[in-house]
C-alpha atoms as a PDB file:
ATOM      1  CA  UNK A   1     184.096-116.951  57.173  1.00  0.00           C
ATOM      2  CA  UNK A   2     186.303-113.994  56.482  1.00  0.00           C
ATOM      3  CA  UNK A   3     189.344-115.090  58.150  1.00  0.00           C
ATOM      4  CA  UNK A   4     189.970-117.659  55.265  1.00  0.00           C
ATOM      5  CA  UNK A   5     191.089-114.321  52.851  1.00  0.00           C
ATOM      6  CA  UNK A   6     194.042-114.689  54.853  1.00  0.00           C
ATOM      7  CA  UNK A   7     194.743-118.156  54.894  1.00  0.00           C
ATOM      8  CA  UNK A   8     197.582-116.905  51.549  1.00  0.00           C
ATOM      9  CA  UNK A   9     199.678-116.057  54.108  1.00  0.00           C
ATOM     10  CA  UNK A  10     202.699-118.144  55.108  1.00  0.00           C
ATOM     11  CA  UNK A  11     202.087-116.840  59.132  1.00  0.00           C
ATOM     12  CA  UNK A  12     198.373-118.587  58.704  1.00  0.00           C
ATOM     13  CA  UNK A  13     197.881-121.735  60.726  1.00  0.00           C
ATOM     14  CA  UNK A  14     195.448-122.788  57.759  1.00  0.00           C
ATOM     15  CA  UNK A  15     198.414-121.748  54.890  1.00  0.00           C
ATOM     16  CA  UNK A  16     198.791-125.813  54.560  1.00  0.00           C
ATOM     17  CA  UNK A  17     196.393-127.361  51.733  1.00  0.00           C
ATOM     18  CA  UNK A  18     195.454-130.046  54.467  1.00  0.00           C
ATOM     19  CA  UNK A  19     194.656-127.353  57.541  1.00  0.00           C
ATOM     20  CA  UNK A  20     192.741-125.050  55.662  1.00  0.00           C
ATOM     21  CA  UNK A  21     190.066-128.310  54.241  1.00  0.00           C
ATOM     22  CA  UNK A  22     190.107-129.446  57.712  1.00  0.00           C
ATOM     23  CA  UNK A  23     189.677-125.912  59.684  1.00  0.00           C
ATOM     24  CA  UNK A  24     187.345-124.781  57.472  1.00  0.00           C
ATOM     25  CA  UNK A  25     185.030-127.931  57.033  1.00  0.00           C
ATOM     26  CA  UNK A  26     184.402-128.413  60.948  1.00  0.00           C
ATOM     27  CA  UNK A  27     183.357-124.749  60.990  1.00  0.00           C
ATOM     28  CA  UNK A  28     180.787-125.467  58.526  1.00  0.00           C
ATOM     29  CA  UNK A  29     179.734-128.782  60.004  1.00  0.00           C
ATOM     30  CA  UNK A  30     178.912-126.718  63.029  1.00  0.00           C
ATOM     31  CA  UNK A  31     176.804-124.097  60.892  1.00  0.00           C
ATOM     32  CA  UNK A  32     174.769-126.407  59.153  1.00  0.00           C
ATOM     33  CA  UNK A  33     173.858-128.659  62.503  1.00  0.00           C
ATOM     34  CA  UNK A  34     172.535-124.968  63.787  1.00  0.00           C
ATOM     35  CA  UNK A  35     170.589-124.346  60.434  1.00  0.00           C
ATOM     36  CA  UNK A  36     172.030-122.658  58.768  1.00  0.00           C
ATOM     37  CA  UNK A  37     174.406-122.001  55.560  1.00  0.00           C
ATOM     38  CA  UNK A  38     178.486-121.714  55.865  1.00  0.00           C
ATOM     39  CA  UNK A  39     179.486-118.789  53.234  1.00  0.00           C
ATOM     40  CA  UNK A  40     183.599-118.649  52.838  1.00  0.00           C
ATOM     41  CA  UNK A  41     185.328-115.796  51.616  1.00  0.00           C
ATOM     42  CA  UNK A  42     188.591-116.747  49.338  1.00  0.00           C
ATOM     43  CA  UNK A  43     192.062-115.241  49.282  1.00  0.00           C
ATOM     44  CA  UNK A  44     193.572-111.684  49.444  1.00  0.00           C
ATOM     45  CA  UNK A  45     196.340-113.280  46.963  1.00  0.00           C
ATOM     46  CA  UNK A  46     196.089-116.815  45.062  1.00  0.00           C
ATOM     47  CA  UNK A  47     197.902-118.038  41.664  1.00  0.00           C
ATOM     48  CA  UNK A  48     195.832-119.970  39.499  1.00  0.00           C
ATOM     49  CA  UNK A  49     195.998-123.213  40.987  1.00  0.00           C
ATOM     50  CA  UNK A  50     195.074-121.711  44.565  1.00  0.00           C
ATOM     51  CA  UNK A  51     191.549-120.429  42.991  1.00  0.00           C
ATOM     52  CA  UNK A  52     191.454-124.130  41.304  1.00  0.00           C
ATOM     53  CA  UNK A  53     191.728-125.891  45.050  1.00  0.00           C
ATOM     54  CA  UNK A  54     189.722-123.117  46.480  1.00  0.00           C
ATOM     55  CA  UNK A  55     186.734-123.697  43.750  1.00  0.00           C
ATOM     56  CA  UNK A  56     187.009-127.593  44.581  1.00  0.00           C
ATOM     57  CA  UNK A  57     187.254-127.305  48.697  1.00  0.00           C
ATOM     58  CA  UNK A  58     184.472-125.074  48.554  1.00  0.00           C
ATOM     59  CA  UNK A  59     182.130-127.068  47.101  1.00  0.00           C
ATOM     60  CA  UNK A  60     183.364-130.553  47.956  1.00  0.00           C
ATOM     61  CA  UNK A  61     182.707-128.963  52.005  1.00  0.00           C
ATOM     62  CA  UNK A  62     179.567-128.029  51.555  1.00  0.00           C
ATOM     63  CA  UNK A  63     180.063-124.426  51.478  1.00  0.00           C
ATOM     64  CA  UNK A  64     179.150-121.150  49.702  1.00  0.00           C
ATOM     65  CA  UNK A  65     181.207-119.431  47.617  1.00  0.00           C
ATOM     66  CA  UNK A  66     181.836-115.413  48.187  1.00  0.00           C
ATOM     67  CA  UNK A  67     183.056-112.744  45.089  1.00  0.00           C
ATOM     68  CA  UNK A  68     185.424-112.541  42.988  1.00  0.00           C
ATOM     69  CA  UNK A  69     187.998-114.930  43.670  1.00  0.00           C
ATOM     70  CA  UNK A  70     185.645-117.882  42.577  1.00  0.00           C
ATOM     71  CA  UNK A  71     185.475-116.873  38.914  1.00  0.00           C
ATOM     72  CA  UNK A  72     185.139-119.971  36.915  1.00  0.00           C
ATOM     73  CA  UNK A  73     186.122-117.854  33.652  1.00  0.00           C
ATOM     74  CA  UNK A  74     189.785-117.630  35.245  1.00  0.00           C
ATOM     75  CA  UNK A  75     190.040-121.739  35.746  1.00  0.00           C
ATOM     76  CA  UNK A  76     192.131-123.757  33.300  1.00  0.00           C
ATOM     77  CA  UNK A  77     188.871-126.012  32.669  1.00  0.00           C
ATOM     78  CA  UNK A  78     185.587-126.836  34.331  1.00  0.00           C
ATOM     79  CA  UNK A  79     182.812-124.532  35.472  1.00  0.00           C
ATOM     80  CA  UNK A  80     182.640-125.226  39.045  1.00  0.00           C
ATOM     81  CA  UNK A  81     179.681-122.824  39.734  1.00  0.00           C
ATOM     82  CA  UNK A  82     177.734-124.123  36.768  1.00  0.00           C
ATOM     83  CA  UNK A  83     178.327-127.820  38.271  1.00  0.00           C
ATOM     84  CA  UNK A  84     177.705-126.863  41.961  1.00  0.00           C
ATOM     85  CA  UNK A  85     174.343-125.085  41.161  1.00  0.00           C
ATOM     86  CA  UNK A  86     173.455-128.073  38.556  1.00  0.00           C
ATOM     87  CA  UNK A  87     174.032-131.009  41.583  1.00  0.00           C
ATOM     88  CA  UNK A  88     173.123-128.614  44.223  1.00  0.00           C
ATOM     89  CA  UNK A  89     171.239-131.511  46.251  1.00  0.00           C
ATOM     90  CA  UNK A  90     174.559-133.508  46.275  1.00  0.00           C
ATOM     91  CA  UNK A  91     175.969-130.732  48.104  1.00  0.00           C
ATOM     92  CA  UNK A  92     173.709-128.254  50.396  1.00  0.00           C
ATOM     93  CA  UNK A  93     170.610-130.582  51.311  1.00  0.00           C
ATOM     94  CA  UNK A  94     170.623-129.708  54.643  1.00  0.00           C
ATOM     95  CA  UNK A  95     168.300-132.131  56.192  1.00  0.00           C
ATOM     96  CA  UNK A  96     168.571-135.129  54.023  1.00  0.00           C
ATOM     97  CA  UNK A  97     172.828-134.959  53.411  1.00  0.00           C
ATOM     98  CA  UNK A  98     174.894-136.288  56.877  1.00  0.00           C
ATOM     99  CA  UNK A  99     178.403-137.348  56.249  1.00  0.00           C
ATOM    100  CA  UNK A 100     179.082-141.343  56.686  1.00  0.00           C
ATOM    101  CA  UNK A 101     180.808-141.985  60.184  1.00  0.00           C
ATOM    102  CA  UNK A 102     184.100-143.881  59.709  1.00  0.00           C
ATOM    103  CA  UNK A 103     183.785-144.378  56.061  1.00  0.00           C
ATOM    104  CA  UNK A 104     187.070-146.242  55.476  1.00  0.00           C
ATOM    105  CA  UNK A 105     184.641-149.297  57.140  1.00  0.00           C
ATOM    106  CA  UNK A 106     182.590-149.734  54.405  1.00  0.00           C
ATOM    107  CA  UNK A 107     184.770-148.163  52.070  1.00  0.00           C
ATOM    108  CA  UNK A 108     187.909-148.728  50.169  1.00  0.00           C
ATOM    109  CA  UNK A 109     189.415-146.795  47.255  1.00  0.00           C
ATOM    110  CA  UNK A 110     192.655-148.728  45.200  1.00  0.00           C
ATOM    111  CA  UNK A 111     194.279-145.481  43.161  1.00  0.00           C
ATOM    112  CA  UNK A 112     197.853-145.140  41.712  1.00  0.00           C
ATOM    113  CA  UNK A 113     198.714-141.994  43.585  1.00  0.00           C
ATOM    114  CA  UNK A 114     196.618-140.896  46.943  1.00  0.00           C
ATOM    115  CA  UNK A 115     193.221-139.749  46.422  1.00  0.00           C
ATOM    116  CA  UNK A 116     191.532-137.245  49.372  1.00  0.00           C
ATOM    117  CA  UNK A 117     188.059-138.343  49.983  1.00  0.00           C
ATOM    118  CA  UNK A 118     187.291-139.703  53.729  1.00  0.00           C
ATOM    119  CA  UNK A 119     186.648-136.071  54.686  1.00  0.00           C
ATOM    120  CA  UNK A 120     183.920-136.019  52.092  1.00  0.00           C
ATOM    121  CA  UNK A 121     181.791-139.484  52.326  1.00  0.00           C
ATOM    122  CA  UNK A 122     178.187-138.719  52.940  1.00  0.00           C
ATOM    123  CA  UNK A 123     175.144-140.293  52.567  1.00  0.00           C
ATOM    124  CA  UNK A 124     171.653-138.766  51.605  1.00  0.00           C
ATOM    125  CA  UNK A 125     168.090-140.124  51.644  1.00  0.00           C
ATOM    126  CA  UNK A 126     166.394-138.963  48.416  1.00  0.00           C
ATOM    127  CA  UNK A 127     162.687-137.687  48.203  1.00  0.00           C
ATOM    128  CA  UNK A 128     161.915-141.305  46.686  1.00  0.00           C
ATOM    129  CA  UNK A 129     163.193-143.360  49.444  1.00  0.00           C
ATOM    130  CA  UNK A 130     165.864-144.298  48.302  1.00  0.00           C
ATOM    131  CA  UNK A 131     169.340-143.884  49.633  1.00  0.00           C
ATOM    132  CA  UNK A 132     172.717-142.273  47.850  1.00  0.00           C
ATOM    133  CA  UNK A 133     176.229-142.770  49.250  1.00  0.00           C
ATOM    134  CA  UNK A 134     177.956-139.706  47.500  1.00  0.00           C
ATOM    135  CA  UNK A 135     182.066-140.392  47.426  1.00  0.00           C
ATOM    136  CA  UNK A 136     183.443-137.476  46.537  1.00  0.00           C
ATOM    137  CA  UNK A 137     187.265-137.815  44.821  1.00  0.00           C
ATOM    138  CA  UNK A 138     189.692-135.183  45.126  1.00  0.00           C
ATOM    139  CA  UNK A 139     193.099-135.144  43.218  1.00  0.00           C
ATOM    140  CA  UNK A 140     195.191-133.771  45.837  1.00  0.00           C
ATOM    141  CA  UNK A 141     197.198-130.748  45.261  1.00  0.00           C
ATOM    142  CA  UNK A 142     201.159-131.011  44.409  1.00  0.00           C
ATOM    143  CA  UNK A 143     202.351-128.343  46.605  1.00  0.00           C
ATOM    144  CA  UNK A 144     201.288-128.820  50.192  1.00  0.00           C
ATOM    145  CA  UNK A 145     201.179-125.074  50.666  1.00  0.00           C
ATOM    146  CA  UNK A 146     198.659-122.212  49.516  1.00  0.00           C
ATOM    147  CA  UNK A 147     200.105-119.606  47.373  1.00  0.00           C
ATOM    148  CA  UNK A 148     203.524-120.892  46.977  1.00  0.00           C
ATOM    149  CA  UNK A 149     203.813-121.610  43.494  1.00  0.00           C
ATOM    150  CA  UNK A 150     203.521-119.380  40.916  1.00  0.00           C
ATOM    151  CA  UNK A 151     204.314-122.047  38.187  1.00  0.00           C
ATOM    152  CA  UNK A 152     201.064-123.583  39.053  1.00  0.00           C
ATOM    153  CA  UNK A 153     202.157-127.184  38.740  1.00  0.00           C
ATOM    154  CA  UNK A 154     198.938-129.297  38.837  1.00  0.00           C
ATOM    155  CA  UNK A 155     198.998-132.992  39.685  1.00  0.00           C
ATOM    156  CA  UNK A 156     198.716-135.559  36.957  1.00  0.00           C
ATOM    157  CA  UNK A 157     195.440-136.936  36.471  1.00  0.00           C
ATOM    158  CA  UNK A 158     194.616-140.213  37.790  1.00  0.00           C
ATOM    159  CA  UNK A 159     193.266-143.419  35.575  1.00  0.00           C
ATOM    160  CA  UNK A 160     191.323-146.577  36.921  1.00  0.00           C
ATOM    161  CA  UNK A 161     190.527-145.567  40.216  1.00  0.00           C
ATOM    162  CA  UNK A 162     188.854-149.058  42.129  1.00  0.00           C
ATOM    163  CA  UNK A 163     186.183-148.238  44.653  1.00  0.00           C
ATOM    164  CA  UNK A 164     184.283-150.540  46.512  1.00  0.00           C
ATOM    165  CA  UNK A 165     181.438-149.918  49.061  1.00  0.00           C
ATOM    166  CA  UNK A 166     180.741-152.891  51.702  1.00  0.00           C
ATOM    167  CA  UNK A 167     176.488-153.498  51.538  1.00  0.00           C
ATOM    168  CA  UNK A 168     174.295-153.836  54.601  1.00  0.00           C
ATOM    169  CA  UNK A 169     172.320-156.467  55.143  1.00  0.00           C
ATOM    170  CA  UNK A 170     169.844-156.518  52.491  1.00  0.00           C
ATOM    171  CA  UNK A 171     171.235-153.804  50.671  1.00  0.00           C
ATOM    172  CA  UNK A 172     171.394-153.866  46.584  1.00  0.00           C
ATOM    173  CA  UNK A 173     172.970-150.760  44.749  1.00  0.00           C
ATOM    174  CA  UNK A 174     170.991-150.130  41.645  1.00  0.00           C
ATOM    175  CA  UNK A 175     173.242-147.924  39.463  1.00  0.00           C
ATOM    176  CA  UNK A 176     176.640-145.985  40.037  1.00  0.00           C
ATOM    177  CA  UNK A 177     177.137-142.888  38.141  1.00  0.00           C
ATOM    178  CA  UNK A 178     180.281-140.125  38.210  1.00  0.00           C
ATOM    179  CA  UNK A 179     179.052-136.379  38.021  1.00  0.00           C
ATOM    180  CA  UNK A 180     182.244-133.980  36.848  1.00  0.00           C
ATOM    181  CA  UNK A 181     182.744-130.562  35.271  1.00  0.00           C
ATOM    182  CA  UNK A 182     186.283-131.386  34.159  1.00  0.00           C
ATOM    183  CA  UNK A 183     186.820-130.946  31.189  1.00  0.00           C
ATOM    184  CA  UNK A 184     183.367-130.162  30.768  1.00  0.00           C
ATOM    185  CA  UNK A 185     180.455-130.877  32.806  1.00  0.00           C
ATOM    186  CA  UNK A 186     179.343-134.841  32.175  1.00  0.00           C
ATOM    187  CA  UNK A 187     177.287-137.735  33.848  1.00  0.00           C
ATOM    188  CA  UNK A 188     178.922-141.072  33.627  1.00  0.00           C
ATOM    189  CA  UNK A 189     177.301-144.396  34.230  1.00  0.00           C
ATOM    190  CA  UNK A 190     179.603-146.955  35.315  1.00  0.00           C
ATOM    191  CA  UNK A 191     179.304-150.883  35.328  1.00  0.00           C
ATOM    192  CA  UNK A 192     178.501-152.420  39.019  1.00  0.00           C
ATOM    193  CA  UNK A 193     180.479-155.706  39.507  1.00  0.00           C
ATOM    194  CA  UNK A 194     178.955-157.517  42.472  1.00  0.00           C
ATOM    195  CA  UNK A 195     181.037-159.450  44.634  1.00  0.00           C
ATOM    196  CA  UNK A 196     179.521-161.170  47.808  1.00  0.00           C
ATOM    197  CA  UNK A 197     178.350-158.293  49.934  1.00  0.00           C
ATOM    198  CA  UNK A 198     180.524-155.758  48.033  1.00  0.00           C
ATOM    199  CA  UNK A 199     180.224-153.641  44.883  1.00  0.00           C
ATOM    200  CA  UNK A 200     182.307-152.157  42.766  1.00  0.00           C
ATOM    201  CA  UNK A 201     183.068-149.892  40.328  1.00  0.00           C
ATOM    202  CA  UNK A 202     186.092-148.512  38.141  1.00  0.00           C
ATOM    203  CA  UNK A 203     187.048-144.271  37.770  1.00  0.00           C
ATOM    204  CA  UNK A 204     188.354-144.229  34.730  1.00  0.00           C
ATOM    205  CA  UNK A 205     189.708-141.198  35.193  1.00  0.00           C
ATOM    206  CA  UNK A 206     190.042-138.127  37.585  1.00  0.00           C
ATOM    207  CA  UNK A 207     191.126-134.746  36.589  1.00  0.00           C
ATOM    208  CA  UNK A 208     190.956-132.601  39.850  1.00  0.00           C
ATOM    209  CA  UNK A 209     187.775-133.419  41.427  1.00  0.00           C
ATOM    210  CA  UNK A 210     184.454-135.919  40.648  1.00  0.00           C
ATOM    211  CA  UNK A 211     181.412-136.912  42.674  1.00  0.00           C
ATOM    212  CA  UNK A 212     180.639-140.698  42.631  1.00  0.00           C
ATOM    213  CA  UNK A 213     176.997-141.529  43.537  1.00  0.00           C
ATOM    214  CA  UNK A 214     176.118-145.055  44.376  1.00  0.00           C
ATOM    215  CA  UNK A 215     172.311-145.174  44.723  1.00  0.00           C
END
């Protein structure tokens, strides 16, 4: 996808934050239900915090990243790459990774400030039979615009995020864990409080982006 180095431009139909995830996430839907593997190029022109959202959209959609403008040694924190290549089967396993149809069913996320995630609920059969719902929590960013602000204002980060996942019939979760590179890469375990045919579990915090597992 080269047309995305444009996508800096204020005349771009994907210059909006929310367009370009959207546009750009189909697209690569489509590729990987043919077989095969969505590669993005990034911008012409980005600040800072436009290679930050770029690094997380990326990834969080599923596709591969493309030169220069993906250098993790140019983020504030967090070595996307490093993480991406680390939890690779959370993110490319073609084959065994579908995204969850209408997850705000079974779903629901209590945060103090929005949270972007439905576009990112999947759930993936593991090699051992056993099944993964993989949330993935972005912290959205402030200006709704690419490469319109060269203060690079990034949005607080976000404490005791509540999410709860609705169980099927017969359905137990055995452990909950949240997989970051911000500040530095880390695997969390969280406590699972079981309620009827719910569980849930607390964020305790979220930077930019996480991936919460559920297994």
């Amino acid at each position: 996808q080269e047309s995305s180095r444009h996508s800096w431009s204020p005349q771009s139909s994907h210059n909006r934050w929310q367009d370009f995830m959207n546009y750009y996430h189909k697209t690569a839907d489509i590729i990987r239900g043919l077989g095969g593997y969505p590669l993005i190029i990034g911008f012409d022109k980005q600040y800072p915090v436009d290679q930050l959202y770029l690094n997380i959209f990326t990834y969080a959609g599923g596709m591969h990243p493309y030169s220069w403008q993906y250098d993790s040694d140019a983020l504030p924190f967090g070595n996307y790459a490093r993480f991406a290549t680390r939890y690779s089967y959370l993110i490319w396993d073609i084959g065994r990774l579908k995204p969850l149809a209408d997850p705000g069913k079974i779903i629901r996320i209590d945060s103090p400030r929005p949270i972007w995630w439905k576009d990112y609920a999947a759930i993936r059969q593991a090699r051992d039979g056993k099944r993964q719902y993989i949330i993935q929590l972005i912290n959205p960013p402030v200006q709704e615009r690419i490469y319109s602000d060269p203060t690079n204002k990034v949005p607080r980060p976000q404490t005791n995020i509540v999410v709860s996942l609705k169980l099927r019939p017969g359905e137990t979760i055995s452990k909950a864990y949240l997989l970051s590179a911000e500040p530095v890469m880390h695997r969390e375990l969280l406590p699972l409080i079981r309620q009827g045919d719910r569980v849930t579990v607390k964020v305790p915090k979220l930077y930019f982006w996480s991936i919460l597992v559920l297994e």
